[in-house]
PDB file of N, CA and C in Angstrom:
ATOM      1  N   UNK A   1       0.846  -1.183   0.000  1.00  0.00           N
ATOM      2  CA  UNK A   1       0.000   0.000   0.000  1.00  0.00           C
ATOM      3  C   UNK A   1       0.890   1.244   0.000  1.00  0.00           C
ATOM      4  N   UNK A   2       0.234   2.244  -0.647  1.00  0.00           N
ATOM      5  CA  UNK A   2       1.210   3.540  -1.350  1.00  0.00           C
ATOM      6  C   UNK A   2       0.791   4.749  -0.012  1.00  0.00           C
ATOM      7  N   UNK A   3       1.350   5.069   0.542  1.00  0.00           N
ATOM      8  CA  UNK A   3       1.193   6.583   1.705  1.00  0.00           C
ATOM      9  C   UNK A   3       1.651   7.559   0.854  1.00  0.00           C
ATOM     10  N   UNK A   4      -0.109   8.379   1.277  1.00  0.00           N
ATOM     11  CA  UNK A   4       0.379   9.470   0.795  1.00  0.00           C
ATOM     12  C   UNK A   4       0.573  10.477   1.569  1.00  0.00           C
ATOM     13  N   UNK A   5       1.452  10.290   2.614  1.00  0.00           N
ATOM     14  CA  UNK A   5       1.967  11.347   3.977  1.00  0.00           C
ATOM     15  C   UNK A   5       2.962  10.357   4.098  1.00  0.00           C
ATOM     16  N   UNK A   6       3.814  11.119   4.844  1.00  0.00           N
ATOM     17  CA  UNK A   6       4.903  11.586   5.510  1.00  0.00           C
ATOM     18  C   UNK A   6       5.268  11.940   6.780  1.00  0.00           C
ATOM     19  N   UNK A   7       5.605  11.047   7.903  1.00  0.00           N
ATOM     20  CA  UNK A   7       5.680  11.945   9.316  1.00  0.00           C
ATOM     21  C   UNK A   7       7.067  12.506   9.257  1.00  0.00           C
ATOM     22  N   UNK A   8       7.384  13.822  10.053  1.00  0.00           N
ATOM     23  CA  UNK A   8       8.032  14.530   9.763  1.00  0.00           C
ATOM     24  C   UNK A   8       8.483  14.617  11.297  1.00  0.00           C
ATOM     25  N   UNK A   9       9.818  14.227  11.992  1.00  0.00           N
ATOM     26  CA  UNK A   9       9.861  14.869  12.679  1.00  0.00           C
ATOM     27  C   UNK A   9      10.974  16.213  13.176  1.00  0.00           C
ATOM     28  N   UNK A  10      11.032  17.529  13.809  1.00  0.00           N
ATOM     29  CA  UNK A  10      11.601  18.194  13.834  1.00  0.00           C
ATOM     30  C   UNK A  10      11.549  19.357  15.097  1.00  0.00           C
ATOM     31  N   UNK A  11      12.237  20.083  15.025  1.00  0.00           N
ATOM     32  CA  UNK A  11      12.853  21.073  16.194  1.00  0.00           C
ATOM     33  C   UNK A  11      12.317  22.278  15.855  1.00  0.00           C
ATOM     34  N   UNK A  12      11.808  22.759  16.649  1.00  0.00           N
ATOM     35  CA  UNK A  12      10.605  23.971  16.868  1.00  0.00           C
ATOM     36  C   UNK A  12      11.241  25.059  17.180  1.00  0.00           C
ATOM     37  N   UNK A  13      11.126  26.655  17.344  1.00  0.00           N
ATOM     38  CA  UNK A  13      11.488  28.173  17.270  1.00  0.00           C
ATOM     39  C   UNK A  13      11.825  27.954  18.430  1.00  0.00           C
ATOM     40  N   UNK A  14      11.419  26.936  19.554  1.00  0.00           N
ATOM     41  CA  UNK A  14      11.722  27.062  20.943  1.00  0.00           C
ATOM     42  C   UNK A  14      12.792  26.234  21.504  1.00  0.00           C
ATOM     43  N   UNK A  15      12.597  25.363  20.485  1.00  0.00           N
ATOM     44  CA  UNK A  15      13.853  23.881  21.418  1.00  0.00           C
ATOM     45  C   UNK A  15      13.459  23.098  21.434  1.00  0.00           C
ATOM     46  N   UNK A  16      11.992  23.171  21.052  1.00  0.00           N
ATOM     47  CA  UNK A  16      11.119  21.132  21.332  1.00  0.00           C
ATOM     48  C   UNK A  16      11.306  20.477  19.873  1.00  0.00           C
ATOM     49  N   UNK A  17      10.912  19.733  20.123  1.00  0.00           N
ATOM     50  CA  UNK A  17      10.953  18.481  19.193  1.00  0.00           C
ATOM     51  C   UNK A  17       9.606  18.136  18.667  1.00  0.00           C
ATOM     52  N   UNK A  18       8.988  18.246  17.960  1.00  0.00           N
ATOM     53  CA  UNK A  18       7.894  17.847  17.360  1.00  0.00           C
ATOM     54  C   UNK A  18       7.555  16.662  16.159  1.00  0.00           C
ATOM     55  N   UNK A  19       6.021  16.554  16.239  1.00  0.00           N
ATOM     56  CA  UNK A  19       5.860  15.527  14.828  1.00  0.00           C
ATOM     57  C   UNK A  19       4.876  16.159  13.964  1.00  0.00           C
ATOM     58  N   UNK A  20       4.628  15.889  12.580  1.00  0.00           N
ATOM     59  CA  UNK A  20       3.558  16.094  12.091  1.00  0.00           C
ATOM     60  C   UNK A  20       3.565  15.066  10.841  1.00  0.00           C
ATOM     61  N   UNK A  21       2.003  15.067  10.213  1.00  0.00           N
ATOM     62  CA  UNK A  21       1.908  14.201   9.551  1.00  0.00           C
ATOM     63  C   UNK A  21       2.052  15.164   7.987  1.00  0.00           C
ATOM     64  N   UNK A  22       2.265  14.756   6.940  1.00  0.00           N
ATOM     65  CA  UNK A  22       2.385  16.197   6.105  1.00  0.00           C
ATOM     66  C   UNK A  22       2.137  15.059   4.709  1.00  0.00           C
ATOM     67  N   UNK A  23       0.905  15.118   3.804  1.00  0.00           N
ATOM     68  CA  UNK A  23       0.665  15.201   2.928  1.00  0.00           C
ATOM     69  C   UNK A  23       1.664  15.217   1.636  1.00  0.00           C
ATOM     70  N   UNK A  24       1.122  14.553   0.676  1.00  0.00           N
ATOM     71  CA  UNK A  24       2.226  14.825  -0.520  1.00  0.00           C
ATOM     72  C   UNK A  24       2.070  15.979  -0.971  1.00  0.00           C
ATOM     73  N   UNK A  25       0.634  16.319  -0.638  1.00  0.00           N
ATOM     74  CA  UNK A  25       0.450  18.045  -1.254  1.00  0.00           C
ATOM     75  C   UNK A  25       0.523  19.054  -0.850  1.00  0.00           C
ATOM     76  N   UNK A  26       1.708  18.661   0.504  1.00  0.00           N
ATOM     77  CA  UNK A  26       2.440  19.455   1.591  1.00  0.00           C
ATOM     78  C   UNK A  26       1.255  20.234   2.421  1.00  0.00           C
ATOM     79  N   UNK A  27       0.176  19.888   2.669  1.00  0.00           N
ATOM     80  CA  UNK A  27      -0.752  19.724   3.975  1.00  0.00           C
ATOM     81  C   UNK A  27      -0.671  19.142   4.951  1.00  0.00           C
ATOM     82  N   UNK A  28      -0.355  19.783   6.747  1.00  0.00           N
ATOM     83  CA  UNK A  28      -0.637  19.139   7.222  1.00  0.00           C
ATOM     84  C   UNK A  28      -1.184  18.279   8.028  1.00  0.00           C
ATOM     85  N   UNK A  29      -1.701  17.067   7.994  1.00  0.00           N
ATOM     86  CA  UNK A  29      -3.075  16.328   8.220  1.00  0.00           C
ATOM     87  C   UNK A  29      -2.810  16.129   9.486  1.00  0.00           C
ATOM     88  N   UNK A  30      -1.827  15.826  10.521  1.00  0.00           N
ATOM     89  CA  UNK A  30      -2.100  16.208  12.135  1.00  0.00           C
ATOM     90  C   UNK A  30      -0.336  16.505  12.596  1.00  0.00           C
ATOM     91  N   UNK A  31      -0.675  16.889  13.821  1.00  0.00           N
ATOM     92  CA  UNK A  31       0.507  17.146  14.005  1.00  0.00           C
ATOM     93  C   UNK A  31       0.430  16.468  15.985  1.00  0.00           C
ATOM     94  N   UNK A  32       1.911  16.709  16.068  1.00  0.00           N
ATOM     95  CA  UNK A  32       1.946  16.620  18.049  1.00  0.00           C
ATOM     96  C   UNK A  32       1.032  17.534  18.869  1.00  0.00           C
ATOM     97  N   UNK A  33       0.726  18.123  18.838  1.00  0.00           N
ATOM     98  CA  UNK A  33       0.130  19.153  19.387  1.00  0.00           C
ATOM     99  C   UNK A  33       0.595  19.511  20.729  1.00  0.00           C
ATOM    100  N   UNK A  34       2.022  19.149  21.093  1.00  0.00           N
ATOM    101  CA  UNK A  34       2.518  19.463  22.094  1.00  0.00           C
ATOM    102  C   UNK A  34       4.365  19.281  21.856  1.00  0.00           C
ATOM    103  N   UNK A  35       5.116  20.182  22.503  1.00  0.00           N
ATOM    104  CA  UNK A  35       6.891  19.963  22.089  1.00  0.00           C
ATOM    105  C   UNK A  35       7.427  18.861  23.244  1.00  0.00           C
ATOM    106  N   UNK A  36       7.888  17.937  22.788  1.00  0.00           N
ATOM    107  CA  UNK A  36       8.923  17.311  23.534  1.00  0.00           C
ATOM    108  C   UNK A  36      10.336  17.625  23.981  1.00  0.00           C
ATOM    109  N   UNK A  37      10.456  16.984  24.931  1.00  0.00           N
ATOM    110  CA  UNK A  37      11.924  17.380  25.253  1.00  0.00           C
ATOM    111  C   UNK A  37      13.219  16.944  24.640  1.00  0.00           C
ATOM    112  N   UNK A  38      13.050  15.877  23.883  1.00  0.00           N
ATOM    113  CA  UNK A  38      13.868  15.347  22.776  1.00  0.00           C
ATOM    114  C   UNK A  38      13.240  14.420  21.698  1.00  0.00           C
ATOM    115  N   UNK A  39      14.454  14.283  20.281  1.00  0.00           N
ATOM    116  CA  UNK A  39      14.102  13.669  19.000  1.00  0.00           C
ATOM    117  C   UNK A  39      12.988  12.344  19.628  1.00  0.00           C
ATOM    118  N   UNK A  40      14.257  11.747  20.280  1.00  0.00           N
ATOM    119  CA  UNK A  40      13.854  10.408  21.111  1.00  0.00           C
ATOM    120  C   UNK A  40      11.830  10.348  21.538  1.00  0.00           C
ATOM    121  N   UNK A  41      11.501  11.479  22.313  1.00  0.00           N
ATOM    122  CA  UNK A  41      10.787  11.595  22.855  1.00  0.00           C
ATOM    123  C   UNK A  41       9.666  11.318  21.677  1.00  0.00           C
ATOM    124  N   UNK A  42       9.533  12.673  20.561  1.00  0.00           N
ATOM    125  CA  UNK A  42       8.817  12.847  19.477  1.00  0.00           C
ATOM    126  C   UNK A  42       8.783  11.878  18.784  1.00  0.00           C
ATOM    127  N   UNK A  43       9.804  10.847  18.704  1.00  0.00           N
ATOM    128  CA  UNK A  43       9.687  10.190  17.678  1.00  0.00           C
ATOM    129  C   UNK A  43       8.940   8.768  18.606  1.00  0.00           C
ATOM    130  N   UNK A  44       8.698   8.649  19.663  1.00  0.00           N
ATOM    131  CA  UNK A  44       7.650   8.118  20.730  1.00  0.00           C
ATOM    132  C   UNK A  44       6.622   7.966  20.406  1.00  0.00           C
ATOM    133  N   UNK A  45       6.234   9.318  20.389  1.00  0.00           N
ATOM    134  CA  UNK A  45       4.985   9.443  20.565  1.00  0.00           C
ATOM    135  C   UNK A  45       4.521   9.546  19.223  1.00  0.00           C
ATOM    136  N   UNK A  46       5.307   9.759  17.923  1.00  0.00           N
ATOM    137  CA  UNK A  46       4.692   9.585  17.146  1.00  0.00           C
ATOM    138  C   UNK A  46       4.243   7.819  16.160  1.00  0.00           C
ATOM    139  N   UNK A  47       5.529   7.470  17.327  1.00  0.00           N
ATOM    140  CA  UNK A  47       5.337   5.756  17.012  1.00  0.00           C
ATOM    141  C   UNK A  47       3.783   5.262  17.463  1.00  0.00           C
ATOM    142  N   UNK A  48       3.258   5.797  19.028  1.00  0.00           N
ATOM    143  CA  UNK A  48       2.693   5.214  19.542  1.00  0.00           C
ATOM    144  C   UNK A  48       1.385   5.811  18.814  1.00  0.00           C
ATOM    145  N   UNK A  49       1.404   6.914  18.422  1.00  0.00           N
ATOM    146  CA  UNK A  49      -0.128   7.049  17.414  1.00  0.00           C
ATOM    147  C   UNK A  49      -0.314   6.068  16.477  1.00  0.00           C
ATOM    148  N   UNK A  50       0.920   6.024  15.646  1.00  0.00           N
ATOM    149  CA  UNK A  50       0.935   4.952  14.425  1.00  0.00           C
ATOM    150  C   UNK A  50       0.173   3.705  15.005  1.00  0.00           C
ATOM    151  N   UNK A  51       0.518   3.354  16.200  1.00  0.00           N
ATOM    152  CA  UNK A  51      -0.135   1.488  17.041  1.00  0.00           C
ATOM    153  C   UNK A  51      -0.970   1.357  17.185  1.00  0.00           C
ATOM    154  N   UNK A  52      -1.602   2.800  18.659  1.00  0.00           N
ATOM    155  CA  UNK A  52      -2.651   2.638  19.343  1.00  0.00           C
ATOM    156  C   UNK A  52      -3.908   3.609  18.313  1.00  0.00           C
ATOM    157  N   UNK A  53      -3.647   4.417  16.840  1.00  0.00           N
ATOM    158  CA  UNK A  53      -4.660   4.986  16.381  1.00  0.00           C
ATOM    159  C   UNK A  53      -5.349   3.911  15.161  1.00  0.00           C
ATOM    160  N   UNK A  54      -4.004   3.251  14.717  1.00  0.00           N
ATOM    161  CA  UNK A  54      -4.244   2.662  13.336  1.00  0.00           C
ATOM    162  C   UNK A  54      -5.912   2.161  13.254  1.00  0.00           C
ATOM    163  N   UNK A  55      -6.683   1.789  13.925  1.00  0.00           N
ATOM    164  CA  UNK A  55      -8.407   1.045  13.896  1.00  0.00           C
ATOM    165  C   UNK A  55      -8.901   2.024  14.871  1.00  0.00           C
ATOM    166  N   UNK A  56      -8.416   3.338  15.335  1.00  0.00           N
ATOM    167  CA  UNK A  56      -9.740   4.328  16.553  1.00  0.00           C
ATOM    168  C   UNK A  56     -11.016   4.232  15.076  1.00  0.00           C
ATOM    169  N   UNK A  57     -11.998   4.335  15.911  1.00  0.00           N
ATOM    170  CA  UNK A  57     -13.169   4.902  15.725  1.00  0.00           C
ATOM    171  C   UNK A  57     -13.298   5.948  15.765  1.00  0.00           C
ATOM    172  N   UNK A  58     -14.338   6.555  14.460  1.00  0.00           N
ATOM    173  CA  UNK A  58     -14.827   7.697  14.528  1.00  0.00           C
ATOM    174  C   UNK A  58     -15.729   8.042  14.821  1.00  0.00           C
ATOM    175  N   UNK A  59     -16.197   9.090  15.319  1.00  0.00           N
ATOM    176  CA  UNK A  59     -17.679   9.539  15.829  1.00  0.00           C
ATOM    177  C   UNK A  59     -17.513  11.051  15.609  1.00  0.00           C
ATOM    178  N   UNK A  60     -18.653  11.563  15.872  1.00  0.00           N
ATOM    179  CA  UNK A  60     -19.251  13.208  15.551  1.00  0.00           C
ATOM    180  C   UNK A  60     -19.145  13.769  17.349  1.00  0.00           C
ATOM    181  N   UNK A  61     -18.547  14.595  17.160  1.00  0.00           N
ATOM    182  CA  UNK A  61     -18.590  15.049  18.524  1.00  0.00           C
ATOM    183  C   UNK A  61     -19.820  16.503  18.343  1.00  0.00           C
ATOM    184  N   UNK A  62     -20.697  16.707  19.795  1.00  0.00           N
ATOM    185  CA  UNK A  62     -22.077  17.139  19.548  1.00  0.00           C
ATOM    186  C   UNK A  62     -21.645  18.427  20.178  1.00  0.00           C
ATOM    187  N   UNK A  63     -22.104  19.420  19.961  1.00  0.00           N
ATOM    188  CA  UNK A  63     -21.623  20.913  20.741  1.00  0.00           C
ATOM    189  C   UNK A  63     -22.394  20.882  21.969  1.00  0.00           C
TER     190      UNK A  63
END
């Protein structure tokens, strides 16, 4: 199967370490939404989305 994203990970204006997911059409479709304290760290947590998201369920969240 062909991906069409890219996780990206990298070092932020501040010093953290971040992930994001980035599109071939250089959009990007999610990101960490928080800086880590190292590569190590980011590249964690972006493993552990890949595991524990791959089958989440979706639902409509209600206002």
């Amino acid at each position: 199967m062909y991906s069409k994203a890219t996780f990206e990970v990298y070092e932020d204006r501040v010093g953290e370490w971040r992930w994001r997911l980035v599109h071939d059409n250089g959009r990007i479709i999610a990101d960490s939404g928080e800086g880590y304290a190292s590569k190590q760290k980011a590249k964690e947590g972006l493993r552990s989305v890949k595991t524990n998201a791959a089958d989440a369920d979706v639902v409509e969240a209600g206002n």
